[in-house]
N, C-alpha and C. Protein backbone atom coordinates (compact mmCIF):
# COMPACT_ATOMS: atom_id res chain seq x y z
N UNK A 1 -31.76 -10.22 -14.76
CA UNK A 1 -30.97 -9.02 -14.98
C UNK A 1 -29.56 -9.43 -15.40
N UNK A 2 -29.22 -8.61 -16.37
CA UNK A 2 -27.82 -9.18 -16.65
C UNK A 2 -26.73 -8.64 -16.02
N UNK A 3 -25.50 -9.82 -16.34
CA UNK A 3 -23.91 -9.15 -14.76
C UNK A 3 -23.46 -7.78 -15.52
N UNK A 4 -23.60 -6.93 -14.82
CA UNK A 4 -22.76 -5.42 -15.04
C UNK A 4 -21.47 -5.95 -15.69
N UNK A 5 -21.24 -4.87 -16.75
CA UNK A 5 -20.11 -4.79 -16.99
C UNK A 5 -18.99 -3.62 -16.16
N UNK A 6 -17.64 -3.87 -16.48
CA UNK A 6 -16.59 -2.89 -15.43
C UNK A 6 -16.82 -1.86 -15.85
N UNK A 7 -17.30 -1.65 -16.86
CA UNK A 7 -17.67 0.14 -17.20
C UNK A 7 -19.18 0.51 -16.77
N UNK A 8 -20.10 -0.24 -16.33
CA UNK A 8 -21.25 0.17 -15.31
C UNK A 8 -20.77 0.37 -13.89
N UNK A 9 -20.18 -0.82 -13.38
CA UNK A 9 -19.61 -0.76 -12.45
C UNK A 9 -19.01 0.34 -11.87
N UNK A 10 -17.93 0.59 -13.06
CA UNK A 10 -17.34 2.10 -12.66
C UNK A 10 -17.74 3.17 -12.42
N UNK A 11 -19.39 3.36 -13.64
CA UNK A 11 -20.00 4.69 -13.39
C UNK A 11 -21.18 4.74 -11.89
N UNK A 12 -21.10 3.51 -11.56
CA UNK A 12 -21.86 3.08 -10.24
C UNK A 12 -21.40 3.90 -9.22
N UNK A 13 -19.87 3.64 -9.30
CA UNK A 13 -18.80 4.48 -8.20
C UNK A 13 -18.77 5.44 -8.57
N UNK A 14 -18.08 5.93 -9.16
CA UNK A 14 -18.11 7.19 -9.96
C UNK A 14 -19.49 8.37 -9.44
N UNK A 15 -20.77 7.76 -9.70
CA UNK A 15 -22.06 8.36 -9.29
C UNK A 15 -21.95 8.27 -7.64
N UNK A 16 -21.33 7.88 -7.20
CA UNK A 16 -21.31 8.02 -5.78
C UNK A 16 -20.38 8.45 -4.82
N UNK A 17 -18.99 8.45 -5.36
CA UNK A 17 -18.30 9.01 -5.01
C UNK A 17 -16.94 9.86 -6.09
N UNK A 18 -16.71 11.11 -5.65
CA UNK A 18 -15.86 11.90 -6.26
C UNK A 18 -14.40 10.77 -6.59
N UNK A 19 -14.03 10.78 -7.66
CA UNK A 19 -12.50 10.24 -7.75
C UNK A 19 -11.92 11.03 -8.66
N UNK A 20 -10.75 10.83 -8.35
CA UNK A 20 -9.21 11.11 -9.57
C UNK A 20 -8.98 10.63 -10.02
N UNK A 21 -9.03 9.28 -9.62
CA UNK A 21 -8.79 8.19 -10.82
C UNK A 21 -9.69 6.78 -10.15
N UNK A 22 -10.08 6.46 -11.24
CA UNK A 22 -10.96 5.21 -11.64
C UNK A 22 -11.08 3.97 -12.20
N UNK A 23 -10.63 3.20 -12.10
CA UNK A 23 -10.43 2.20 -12.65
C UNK A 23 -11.19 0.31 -12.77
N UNK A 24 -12.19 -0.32 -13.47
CA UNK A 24 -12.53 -0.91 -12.99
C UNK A 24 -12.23 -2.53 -14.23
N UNK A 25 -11.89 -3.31 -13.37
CA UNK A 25 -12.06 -4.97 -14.55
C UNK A 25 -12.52 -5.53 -14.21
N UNK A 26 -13.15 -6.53 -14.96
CA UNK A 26 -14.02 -7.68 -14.76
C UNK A 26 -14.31 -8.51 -15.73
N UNK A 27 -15.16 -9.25 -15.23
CA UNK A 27 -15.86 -10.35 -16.45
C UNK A 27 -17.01 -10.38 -15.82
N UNK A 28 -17.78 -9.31 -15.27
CA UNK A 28 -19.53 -9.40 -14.93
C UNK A 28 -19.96 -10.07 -13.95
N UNK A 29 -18.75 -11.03 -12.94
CA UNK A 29 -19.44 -11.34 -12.04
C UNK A 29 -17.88 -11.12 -10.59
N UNK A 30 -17.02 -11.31 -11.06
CA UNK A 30 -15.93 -10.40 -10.25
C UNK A 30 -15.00 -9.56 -10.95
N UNK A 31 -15.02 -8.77 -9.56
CA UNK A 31 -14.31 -7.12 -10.01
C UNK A 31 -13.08 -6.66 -9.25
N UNK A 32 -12.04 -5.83 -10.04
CA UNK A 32 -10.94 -5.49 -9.47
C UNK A 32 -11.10 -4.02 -9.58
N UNK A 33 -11.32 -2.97 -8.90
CA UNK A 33 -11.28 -1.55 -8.61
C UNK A 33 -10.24 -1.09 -8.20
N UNK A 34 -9.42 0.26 -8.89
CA UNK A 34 -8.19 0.46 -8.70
C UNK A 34 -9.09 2.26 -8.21
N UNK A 35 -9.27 3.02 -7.10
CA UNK A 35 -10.00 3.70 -6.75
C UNK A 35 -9.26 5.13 -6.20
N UNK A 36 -8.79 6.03 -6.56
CA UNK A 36 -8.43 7.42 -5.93
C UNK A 36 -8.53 8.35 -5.64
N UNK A 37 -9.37 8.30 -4.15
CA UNK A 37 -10.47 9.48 -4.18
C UNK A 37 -9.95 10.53 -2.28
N UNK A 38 -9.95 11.76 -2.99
CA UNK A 38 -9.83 12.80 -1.44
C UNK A 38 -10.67 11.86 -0.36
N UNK A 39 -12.09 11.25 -0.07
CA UNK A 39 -12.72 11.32 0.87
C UNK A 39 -11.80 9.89 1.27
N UNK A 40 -11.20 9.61 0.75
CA UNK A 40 -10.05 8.37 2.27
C UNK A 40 -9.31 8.68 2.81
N UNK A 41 -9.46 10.29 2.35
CA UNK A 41 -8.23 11.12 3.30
C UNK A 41 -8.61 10.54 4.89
N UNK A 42 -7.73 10.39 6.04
CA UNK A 42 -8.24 9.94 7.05
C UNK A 42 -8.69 8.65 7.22
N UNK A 43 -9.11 8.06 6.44
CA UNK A 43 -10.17 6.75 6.65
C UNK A 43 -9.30 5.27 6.63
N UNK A 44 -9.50 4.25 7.54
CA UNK A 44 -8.60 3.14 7.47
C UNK A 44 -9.69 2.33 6.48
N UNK A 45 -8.27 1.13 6.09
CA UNK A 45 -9.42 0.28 4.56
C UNK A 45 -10.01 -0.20 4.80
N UNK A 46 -10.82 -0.27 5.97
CA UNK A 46 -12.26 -0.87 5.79
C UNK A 46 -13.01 0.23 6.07
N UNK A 47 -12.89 1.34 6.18
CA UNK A 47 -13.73 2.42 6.05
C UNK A 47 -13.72 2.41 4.62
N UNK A 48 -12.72 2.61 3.78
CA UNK A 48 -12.61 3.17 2.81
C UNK A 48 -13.56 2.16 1.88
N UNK A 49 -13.52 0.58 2.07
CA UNK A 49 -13.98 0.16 1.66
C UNK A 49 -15.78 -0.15 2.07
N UNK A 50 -16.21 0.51 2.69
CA UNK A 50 -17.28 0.68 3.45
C UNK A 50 -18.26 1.60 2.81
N UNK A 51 -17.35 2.98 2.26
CA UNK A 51 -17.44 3.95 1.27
C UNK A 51 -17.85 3.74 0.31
N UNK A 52 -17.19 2.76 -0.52
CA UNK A 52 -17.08 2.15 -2.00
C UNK A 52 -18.63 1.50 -2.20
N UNK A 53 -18.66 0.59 -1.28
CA UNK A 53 -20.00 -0.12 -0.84
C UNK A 53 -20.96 0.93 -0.80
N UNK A 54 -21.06 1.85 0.06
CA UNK A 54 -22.24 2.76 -0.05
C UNK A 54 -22.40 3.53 -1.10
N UNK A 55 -21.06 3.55 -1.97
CA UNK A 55 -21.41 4.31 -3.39
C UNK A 55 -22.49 3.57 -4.47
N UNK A 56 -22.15 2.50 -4.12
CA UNK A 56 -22.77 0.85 -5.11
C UNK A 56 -24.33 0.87 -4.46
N UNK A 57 -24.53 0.73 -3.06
CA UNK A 57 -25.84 0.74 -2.68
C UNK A 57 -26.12 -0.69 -2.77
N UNK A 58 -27.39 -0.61 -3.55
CA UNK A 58 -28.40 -1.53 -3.94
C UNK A 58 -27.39 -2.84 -4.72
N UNK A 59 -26.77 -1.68 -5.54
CA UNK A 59 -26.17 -3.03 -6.91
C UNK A 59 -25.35 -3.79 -6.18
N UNK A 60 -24.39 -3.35 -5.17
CA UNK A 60 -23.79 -4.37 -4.48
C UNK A 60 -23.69 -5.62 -4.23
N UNK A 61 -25.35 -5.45 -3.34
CA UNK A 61 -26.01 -6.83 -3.02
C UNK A 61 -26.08 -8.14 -4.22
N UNK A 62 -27.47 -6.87 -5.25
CA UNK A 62 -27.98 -7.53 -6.14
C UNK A 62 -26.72 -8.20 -7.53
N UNK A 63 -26.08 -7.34 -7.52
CA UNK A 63 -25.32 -7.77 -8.86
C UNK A 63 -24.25 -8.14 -9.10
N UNK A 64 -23.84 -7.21 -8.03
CA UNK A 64 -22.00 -7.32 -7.77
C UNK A 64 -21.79 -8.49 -7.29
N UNK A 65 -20.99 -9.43 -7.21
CA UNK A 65 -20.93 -10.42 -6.41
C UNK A 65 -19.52 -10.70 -5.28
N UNK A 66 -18.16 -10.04 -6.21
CA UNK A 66 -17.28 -9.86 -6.07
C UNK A 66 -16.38 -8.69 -6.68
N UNK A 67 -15.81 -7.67 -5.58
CA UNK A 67 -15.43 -6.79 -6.01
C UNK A 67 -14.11 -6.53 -4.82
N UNK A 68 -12.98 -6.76 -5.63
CA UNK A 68 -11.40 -6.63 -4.52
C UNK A 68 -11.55 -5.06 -5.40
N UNK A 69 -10.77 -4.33 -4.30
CA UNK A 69 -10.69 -3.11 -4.22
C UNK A 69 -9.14 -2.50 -3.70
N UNK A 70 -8.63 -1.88 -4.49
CA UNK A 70 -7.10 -0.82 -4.12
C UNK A 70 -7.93 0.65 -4.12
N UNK A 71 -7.72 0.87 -2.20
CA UNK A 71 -8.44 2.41 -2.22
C UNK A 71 -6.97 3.37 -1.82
N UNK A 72 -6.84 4.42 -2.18
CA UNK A 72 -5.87 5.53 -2.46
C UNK A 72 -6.39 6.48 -2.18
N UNK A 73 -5.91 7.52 -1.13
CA UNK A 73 -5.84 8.92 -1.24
C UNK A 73 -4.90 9.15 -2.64
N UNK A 74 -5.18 10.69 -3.13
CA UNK A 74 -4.08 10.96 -3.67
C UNK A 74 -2.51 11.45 -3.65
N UNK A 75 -2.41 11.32 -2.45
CA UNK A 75 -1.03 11.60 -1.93
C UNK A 75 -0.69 9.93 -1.95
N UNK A 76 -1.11 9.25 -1.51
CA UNK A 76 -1.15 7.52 -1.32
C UNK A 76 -0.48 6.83 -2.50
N UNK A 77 -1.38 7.80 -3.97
CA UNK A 77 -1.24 7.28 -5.68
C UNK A 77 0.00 7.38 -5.93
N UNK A 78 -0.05 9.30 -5.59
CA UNK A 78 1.18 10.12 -6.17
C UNK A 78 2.36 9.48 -5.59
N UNK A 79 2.17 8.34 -4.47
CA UNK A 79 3.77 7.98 -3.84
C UNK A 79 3.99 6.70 -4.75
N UNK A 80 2.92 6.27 -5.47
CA UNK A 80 3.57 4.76 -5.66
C UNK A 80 4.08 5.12 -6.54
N UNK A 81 5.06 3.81 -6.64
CA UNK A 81 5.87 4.06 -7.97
C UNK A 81 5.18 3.93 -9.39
N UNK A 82 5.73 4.69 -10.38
CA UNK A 82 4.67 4.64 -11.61
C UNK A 82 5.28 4.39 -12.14
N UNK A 83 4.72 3.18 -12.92
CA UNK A 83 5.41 1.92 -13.74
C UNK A 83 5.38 3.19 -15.60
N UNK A 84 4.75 4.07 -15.94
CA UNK A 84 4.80 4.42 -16.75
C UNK A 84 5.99 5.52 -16.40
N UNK A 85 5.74 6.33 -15.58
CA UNK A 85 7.49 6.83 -15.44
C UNK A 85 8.41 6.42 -16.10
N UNK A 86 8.74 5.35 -15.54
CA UNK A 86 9.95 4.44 -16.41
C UNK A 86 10.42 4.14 -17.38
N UNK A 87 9.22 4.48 -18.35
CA UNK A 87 9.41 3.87 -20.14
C UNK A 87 9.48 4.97 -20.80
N UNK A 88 10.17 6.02 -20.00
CA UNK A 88 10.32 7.32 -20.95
C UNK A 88 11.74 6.91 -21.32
N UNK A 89 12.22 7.12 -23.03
CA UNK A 89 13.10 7.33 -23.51
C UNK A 89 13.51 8.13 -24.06
């Protein structure tokens, strides 16, 4: 079977859990997920990341091999600073 790409990956999550924003990179065998979803409202990061995992399921195991993860409520997003803010002229 061949390594997922970050845009399978993404719709992996995506199919499993609701987000606002989505974000995924890679090179097919590790992954960086930038993730912003209501259900971490409440949840500490290894819940949140516990979540992520159960969105993946199966592929986790089998395919994923490595996947670092930034999980966000959206109040969490809306506080960081936004590097695109800035470059308004």
């Amino acid at each position: 079977m061949a390594d997922p790409t970050p845009a399978e990956v993404q719709q992996y999550i995506a199919d499993g859990l609701p987000c606002q924003l989505l974000q995924v990179e890679g090179d097919g065998r590790h992954f960086f997920a930038t993730i912003v979803s209501v259900e971490f409202e409440g949840l500490t990061r290894i819940r949140r990341h516990q979540r992520v995992y159960q969105a993946l399921g199966e592929r986790m195991r089998e395919q994923i091999h490595a996947l670092s993860m930034k999980t966000l409520t959206p109040a969490e997003h809306a506080a960081e600073p936004a590097a695109a803010a800035h470059h308004h002229r």
